[in-house]
Protein backbone atom coordinates (compact mmCIF):
# COMPACT_ATOMS: atom_id res chain seq x y z
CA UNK A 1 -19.01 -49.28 -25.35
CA UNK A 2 -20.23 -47.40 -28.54
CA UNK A 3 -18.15 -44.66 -27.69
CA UNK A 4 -15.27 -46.53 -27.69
CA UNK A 5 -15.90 -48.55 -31.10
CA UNK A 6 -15.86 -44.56 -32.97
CA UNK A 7 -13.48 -43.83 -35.14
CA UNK A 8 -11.58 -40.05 -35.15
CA UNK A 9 -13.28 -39.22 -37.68
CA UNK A 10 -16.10 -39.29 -36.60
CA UNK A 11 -15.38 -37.60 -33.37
CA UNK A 12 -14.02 -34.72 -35.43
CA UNK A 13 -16.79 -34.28 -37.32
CA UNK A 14 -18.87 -33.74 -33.91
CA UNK A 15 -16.39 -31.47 -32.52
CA UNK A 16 -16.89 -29.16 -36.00
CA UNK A 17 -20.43 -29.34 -35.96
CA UNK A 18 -20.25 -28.45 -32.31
CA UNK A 19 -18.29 -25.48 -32.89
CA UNK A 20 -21.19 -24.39 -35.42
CA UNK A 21 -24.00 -24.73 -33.28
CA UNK A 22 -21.37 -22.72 -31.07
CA UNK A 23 -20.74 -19.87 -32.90
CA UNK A 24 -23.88 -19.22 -34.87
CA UNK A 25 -26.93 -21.27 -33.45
CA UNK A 26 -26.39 -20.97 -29.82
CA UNK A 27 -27.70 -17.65 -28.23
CA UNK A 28 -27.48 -16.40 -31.97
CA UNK A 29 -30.14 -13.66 -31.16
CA UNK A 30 -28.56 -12.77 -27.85
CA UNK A 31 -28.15 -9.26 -26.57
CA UNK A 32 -24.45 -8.26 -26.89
CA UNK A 33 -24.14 -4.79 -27.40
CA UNK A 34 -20.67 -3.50 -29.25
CA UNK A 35 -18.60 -1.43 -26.44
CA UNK A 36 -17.19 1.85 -27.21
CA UNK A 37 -13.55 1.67 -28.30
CA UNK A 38 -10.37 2.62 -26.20
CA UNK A 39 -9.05 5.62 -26.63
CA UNK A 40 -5.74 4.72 -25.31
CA UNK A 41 -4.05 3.95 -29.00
CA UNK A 42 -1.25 5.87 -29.95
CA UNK A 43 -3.76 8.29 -32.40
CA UNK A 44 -6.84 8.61 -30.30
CA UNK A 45 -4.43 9.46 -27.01
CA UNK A 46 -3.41 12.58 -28.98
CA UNK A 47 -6.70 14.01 -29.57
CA UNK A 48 -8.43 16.57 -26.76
CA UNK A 49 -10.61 15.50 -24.45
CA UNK A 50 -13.69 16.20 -25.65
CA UNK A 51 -12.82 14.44 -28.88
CA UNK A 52 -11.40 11.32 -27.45
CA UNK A 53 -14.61 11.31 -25.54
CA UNK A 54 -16.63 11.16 -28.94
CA UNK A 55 -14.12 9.26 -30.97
CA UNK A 56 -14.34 6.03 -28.55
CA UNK A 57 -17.90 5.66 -30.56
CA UNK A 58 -15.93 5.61 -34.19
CA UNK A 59 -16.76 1.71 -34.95
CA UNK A 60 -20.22 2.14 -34.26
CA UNK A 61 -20.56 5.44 -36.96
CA UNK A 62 -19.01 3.78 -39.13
CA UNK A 63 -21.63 0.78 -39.52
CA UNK A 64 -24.37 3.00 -39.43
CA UNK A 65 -22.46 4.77 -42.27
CA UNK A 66 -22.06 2.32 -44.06
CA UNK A 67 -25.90 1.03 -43.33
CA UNK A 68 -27.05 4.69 -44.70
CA UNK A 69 -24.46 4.11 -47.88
CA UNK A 70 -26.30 0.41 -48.32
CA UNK A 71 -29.89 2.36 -47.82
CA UNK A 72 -28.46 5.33 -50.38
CA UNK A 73 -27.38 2.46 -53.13
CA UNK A 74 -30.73 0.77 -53.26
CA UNK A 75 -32.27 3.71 -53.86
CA UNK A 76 -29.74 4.85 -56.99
CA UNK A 77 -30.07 1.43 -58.35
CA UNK A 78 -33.81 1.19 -58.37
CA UNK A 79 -34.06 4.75 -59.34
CA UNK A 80 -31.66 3.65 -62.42
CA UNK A 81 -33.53 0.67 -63.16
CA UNK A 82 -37.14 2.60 -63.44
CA UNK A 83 -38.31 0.62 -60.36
CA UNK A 84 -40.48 2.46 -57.88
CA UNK A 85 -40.58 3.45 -54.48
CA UNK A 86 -41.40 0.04 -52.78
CA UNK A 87 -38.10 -1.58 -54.70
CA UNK A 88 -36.21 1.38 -53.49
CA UNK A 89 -37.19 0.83 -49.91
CA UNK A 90 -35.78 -3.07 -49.76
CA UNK A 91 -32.61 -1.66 -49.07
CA UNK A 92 -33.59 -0.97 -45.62
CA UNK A 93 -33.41 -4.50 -44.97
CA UNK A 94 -29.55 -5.20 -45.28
CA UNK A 95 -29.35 -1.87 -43.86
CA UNK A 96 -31.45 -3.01 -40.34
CA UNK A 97 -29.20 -6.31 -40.67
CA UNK A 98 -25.96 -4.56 -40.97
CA UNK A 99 -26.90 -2.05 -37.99
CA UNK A 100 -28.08 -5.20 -35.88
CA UNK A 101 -24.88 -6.45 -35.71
CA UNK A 102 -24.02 -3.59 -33.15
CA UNK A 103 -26.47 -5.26 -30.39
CA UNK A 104 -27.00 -9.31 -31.76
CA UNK A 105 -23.76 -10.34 -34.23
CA UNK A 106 -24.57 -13.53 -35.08
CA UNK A 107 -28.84 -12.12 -35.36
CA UNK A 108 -27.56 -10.08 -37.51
CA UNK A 109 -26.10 -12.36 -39.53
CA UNK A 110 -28.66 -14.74 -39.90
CA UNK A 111 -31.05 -11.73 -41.48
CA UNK A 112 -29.03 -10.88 -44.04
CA UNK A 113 -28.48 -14.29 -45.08
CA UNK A 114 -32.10 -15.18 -45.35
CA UNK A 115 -33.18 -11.87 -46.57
CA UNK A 116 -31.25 -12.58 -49.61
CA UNK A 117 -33.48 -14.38 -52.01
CA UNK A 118 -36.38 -11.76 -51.01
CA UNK A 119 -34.69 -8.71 -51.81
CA UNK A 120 -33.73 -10.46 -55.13
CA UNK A 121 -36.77 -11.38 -55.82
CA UNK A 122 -38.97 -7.89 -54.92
CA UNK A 123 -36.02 -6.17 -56.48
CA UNK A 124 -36.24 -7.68 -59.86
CA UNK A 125 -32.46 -7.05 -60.23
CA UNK A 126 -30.91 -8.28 -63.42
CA UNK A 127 -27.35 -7.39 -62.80
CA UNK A 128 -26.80 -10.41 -60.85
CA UNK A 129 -28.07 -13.64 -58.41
CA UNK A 130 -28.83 -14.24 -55.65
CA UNK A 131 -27.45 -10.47 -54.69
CA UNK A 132 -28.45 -7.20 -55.61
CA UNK A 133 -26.41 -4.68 -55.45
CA UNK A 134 -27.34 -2.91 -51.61
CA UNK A 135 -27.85 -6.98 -50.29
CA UNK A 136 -23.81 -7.51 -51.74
CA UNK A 137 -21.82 -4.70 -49.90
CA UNK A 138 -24.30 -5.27 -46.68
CA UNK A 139 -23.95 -8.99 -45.97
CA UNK A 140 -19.91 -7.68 -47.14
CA UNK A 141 -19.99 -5.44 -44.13
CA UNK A 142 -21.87 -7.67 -41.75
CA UNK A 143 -19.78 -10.61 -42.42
CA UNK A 144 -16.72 -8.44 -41.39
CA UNK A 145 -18.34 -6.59 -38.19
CA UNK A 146 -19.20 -9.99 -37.20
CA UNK A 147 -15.71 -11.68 -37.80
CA UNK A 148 -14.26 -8.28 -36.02
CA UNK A 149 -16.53 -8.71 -33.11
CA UNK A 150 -16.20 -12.86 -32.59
CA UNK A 151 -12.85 -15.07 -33.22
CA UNK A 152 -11.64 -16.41 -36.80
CA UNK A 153 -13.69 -19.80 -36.63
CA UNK A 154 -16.63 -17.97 -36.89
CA UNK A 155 -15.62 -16.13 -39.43
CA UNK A 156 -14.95 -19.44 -41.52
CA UNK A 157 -18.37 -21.00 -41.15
CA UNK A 158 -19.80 -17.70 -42.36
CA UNK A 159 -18.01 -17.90 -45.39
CA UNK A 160 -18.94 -21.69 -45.70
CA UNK A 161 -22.63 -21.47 -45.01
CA UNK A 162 -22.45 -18.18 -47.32
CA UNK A 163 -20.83 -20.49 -49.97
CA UNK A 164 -23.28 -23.55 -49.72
CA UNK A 165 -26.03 -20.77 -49.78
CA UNK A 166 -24.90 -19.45 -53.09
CA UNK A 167 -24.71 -23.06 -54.62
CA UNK A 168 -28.20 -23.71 -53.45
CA UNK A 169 -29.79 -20.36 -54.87
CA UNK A 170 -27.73 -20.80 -58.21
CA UNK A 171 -28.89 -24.53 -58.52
CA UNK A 172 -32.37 -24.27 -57.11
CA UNK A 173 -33.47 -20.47 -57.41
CA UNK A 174 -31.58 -19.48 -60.55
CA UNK A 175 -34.06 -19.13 -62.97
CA UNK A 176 -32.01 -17.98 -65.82
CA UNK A 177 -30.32 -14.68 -64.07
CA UNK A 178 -26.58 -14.51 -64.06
CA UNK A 179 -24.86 -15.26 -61.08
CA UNK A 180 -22.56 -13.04 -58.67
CA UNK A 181 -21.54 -15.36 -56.32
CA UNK A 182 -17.78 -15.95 -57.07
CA UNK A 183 -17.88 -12.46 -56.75
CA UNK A 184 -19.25 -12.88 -53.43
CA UNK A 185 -16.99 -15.65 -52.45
CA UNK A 186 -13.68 -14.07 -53.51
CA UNK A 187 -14.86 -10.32 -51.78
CA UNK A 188 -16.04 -12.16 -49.08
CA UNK A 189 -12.88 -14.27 -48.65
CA UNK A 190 -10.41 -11.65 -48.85
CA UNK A 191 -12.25 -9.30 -46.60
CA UNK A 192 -13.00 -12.22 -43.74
CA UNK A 193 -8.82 -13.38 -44.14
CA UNK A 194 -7.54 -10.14 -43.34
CA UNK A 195 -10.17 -9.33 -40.60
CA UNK A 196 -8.91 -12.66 -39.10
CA UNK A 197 -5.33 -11.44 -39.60
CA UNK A 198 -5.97 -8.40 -37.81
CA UNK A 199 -7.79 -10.32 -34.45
CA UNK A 200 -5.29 -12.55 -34.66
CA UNK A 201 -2.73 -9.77 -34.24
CA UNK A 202 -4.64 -7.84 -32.10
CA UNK A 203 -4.98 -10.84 -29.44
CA UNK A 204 -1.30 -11.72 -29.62
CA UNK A 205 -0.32 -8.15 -28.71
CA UNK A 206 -2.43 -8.14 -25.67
CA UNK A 207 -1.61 -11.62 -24.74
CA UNK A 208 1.97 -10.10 -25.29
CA UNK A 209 1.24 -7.01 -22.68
CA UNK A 210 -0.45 -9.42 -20.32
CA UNK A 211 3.10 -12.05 -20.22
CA UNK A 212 5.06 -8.11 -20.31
CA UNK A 213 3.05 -7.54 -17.56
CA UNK A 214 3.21 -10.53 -15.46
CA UNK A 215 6.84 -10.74 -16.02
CA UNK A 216 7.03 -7.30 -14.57
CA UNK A 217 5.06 -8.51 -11.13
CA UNK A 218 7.81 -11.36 -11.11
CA UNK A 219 10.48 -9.10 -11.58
CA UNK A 220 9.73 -6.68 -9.03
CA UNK A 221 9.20 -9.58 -6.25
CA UNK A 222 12.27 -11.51 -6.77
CA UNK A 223 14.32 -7.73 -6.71
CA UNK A 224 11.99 -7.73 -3.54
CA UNK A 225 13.11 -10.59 -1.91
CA UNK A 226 17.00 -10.13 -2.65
CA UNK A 227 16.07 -6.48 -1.05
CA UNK A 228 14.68 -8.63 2.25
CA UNK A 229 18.03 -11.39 2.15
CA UNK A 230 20.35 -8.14 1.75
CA UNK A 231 18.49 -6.36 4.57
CA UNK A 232 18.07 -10.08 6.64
CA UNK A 233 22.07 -10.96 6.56
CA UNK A 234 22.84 -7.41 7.58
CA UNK A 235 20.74 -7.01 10.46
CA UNK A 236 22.10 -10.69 11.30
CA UNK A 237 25.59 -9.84 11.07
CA UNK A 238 25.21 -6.57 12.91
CA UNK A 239 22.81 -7.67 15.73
CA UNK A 240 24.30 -11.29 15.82
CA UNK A 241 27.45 -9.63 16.92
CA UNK A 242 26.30 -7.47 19.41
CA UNK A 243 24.72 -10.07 20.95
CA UNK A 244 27.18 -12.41 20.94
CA UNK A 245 29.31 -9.73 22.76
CA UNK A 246 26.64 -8.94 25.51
CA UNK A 247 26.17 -12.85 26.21
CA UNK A 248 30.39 -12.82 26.14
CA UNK A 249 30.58 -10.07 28.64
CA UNK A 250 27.79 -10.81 31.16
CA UNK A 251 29.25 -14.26 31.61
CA UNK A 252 33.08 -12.93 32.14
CA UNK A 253 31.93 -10.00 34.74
CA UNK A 254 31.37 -11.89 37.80
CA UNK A 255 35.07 -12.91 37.43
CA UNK A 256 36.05 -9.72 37.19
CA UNK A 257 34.83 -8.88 40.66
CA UNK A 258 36.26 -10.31 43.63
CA UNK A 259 33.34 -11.75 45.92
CA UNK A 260 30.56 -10.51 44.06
CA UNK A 261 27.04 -11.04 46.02
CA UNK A 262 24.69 -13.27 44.13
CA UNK A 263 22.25 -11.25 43.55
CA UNK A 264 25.03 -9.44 41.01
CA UNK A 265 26.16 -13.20 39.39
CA UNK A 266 22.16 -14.02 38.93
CA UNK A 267 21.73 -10.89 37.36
CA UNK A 268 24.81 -11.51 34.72
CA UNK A 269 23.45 -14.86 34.18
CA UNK A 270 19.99 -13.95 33.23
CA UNK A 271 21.57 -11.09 30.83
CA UNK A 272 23.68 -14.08 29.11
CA UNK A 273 20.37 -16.40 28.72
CA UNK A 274 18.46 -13.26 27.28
CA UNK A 275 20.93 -12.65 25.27
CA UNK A 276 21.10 -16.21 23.78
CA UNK A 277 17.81 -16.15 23.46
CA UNK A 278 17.28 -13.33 21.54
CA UNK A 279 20.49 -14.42 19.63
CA UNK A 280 18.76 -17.60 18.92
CA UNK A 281 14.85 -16.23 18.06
CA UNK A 282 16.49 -13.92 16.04
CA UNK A 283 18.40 -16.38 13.46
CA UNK A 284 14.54 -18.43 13.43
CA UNK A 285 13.17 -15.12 12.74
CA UNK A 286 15.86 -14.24 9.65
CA UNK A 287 15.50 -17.26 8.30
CA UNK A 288 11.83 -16.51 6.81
CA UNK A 289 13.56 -13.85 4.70
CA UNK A 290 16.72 -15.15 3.54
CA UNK A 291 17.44 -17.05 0.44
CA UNK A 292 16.10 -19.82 -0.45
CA UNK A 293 18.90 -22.11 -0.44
CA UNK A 294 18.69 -21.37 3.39
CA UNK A 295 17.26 -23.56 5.93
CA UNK A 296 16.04 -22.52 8.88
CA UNK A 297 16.64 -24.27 12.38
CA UNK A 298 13.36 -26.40 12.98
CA UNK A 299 13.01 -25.29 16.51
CA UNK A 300 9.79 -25.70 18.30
CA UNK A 301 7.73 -22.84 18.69
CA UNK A 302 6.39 -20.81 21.64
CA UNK A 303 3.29 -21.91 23.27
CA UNK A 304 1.30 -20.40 26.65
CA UNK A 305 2.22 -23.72 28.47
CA UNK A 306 5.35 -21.70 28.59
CA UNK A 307 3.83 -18.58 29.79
CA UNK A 308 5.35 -18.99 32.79
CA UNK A 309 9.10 -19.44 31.66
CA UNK A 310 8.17 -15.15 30.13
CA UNK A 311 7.20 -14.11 33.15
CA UNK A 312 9.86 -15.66 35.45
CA UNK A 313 12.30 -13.81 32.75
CA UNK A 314 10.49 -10.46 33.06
CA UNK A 315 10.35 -10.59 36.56
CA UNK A 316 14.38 -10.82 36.57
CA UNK A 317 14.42 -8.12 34.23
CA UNK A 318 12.47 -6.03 37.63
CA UNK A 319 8.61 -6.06 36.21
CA UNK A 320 6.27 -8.03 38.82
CA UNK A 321 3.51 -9.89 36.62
CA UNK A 322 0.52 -11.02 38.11
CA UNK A 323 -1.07 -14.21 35.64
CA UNK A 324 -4.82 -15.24 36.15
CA UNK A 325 -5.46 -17.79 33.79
CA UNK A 326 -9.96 -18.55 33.98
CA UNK A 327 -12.15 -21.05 31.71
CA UNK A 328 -10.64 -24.50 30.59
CA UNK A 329 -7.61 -24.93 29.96
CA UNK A 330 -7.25 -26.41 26.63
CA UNK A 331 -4.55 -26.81 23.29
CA UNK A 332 -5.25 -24.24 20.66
CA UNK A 333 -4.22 -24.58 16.99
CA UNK A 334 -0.21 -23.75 16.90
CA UNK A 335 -0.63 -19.98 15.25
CA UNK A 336 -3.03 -19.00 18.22
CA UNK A 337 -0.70 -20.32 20.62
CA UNK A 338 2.35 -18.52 18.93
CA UNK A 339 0.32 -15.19 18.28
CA UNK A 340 -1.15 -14.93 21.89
CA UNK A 341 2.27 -15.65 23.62
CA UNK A 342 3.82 -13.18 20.76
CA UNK A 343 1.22 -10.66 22.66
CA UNK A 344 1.79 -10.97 25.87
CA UNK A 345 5.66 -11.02 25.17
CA UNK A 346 5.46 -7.79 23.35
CA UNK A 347 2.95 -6.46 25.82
CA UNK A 348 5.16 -6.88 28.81
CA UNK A 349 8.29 -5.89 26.84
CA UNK A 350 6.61 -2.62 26.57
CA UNK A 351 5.82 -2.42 30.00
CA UNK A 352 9.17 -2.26 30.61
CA UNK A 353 10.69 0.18 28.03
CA UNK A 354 7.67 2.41 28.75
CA UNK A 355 6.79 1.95 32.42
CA UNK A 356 9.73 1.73 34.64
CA UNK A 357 8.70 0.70 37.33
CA UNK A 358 5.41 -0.45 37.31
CA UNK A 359 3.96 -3.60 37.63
CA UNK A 360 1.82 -5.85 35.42
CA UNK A 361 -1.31 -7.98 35.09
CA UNK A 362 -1.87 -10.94 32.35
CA UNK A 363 -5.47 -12.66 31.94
CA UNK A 364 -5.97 -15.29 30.25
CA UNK A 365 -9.36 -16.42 29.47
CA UNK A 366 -10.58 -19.85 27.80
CA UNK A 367 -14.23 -19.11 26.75
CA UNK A 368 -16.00 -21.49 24.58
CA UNK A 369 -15.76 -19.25 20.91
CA UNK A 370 -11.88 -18.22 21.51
CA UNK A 371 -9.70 -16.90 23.61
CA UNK A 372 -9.04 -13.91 25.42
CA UNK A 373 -6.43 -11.77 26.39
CA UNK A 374 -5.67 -8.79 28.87
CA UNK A 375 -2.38 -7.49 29.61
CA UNK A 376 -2.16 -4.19 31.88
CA UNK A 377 0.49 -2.32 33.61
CA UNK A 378 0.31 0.24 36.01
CA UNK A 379 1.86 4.30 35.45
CA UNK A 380 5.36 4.16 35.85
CA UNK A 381 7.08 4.59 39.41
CA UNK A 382 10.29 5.82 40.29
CA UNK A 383 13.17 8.07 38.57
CA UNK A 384 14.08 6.07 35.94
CA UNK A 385 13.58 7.64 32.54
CA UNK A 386 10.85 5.83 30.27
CA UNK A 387 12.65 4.39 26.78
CA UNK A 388 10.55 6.18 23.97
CA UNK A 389 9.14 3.84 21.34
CA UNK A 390 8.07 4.05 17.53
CA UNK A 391 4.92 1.80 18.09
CA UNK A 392 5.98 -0.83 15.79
CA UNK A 393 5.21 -3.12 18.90
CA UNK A 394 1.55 -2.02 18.78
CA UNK A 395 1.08 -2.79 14.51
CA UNK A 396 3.11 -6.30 14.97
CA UNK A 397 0.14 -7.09 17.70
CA UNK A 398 -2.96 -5.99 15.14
CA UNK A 399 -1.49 -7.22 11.98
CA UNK A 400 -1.43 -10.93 14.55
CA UNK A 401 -4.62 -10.13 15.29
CA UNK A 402 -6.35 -9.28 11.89
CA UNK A 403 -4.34 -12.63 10.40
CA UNK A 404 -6.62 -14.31 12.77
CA UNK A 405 -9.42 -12.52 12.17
CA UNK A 406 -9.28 -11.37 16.10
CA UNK A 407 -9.91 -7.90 17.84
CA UNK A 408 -8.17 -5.67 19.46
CA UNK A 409 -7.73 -2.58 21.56
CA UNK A 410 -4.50 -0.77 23.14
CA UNK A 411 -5.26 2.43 25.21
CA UNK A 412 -4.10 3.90 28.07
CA UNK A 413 -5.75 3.71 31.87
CA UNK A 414 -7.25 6.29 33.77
CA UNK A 415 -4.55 5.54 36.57
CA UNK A 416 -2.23 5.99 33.33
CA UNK A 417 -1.18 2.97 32.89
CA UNK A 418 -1.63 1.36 30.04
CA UNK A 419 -3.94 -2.05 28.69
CA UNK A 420 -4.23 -4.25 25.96
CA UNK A 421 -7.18 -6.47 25.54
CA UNK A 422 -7.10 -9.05 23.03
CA UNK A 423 -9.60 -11.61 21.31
CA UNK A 424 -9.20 -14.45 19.32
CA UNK A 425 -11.79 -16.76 17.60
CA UNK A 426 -11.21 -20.05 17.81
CA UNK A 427 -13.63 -22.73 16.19
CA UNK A 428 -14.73 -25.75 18.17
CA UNK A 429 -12.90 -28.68 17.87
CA UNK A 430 -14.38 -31.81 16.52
CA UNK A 431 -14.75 -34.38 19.26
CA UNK A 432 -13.52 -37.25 18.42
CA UNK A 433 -14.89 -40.47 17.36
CA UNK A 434 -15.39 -43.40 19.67
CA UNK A 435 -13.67 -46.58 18.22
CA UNK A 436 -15.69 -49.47 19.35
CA UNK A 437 -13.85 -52.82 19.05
CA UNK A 438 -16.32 -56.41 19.37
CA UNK A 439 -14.85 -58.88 21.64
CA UNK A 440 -13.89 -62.06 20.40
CA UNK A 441 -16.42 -64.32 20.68
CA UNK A 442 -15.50 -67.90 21.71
């Protein structure tokens, strides 16, 4: 309720002083060392190896240059000033603070801020409050290491809590000396508005590249799938027609003969049905890689309950298959089903390209973490020439395989024949819950 009776305001103000505590109270002392630079700009790219090798460290020298040129004034000021060795050695503290800001930003920060009044104080510098001369140009460069190293709102509350320091330590901790702040606040200004400028820039461009780059991926997959619809409607068109012909032709022949014996017309037939079937898995098949404005027939896939249906069709074809199906006989989600009878199909269709002939054997096994799969022919018989293959057959079975996370292993017999052995995991299905309905009661 209270958080709904709060006015903007003051929710704004929360979300500012959150974004303090943010940037220079949480983690301020944390360990974030400053990574070496690229050296993939359009200068440092141009320089040998060796070179580009040390110039990746250039941001770092040039703190701990400027730390030694901080260290170097305090000692020509105090030595100007007739002060002594101890005043000379203060400027080692904005020096330590501006060389912190390599490993802890925001740490390092937060000592040259409150190092301030001492070094003004054990300095006895009468040029100007609450900043001698070594404490100005340091918290100058640690302000901007910091502001190059974070985002722009830190750089802002820098500047602000710098600013409501210098009002307190010319109000409080004057004590007569003339002031240097504006100085401060106008250097300081300047210096953390273009540093902003430049990280500003700086993230644009690579938030540019990125967007270049993504575009790019985009690019190259849409000129990939136009590459897959251009090769899809071609191999359509050209197989489409030859098949179409085939299925023409085997079901005109028998009328081309007079009397032929049946064992001629149930040949033709079952070269028309293959040939409408293949006509028909092969449109399914395009249809994955056309455009897509295309829409695929919504035919039922191929299961093992139709296991039977393949090998009835293979043994027309002239390869006898032997099935043994062991275990329980159960359904199995719809890729498994699809990728085993995929398997087998392939497996057989190899048998008889490869091994005229021969004759086949197709296990099927139910076992309680999967299922598993055997599919061997014999060495070929007879004088008919074996069709030579590419062994695409053999990659479309592992890459179905490895989708399911499955093993697999093709290798020829000792008898040389030839046997594939297949398993897929299959998780346990969830039995399911037992609705119990009460009776009506009377």
């Amino acid at each position: 309720m209270t958080e709904k009776t709060r006015s903007p305001e003051f929710h704004l103000a929360m979300g500012t002083l959150s974004g303090l505590r943010q940037d220079l109270f949480h983690d301020a002392f944390a360990y974030r060392p400053l990574p070496p630079m690229r050296t993939d700009g359009p200068l440092t790219r141009r320089l040998p190896g060796r070179l580009r090798k040390y110039a990746a460290w250039t941001p770092h020298a040039v703190v701990v240059g400027l730390a030694m040129f901080v260290m170097l004034l305090s000692m020509v000021v105090a030595d100007s000033e007739g002060a002594g060795v101890g005043v000379a050695l203060v400027g080692f503290i904005p020096a330590g603070a501006l060389v912190m800001t390599l490993v802890r930003p925001a740490g390092g920060w937060w000592v040259s801020l409150l190092s301030t009044p001492f070094v003004g104080v054990v300095g006895h510098y009468s040029d100007g409050w609450p900043w001698s001369p070594s404490s100005f140009v340091g918290h100058l460069g640690v302000m901007v290491v910091v502001a190059a190293r974070t985002r722009p709102r830190t750089a802002a509350w820098m500047w602000a809590c710098t600013a409501a320091y210098a009002v307190f330590a010319e109000v409080f901790l004057g004590g007569g000396y003339s002031t240097d702040s504006p100085q401060m606040l106008v250097f300081s200004g300047f210096a953390l508005l273009t540093t902003a400028l430049v990280s500003v820039r700086r993230e644009a461009q690579r938030e540019v590249k990125v967007q270049r780059t993504v575009t790019a991926v985009e690019r190259d997959r849409r000129t990939l799938l136009e590459e897959r619809t251009t090769i899809a409607r071609e191999l359509h068109d050209v197989v489409a027609h030859h098949m179409s012909v085939v299925a023409i032709q085997a079901e005109a022949a028998p009328y081309r003969v007079e009397n032929p014996p049946p064992e001629l017309e149930q040949a033709f037939v079952t070269i028309r049905e293959n040939a409408v079937a293949a006509l028909t898995e092969l449109r399914r098949v395009l249809g994955v890689v056309r455009a897509e404005d295309y829409e695929a027939p919504d035919a039922p896939q191929p299961t093992l309950a139709e296991l039977d249906g393949l090998i009835a069709n293979v043994g027309d074809a002239g390869l006898t298959v032997d099935k043994t199906v062991t275990g329980s006989v159960r359904e199995l989600p719809q890729g498994v089903e699809l990728s085993a009878y995929r398997i087998i199909q392939e497996a057989l269709s190899n048998a008889l390209r490869h091994a005229p002939g021969s004759t086949a054997k197709v296990e099927v096994s139910y076992v309680l973490g999967g299922l598993g799969l055997r599919i061997v022919n014999t060495a070929p018989q007879g004088l008919v020439k074996a069709s030579p293959g590419a062994g695409h057959g053999i990659t479309g079975m592992r890459e179905r395989v490895s989708m399911l996370n499955g093993e697999m292993t093709a290798e020829a017999t000792e008898d040389g024949g030839y046997e594939v052995a297949v398993f897929i995991p299959v998780a346990p299905s969830e039995p399911a819950a037992t609705v119990v309905t009460p009776e009506p009661t009377a």
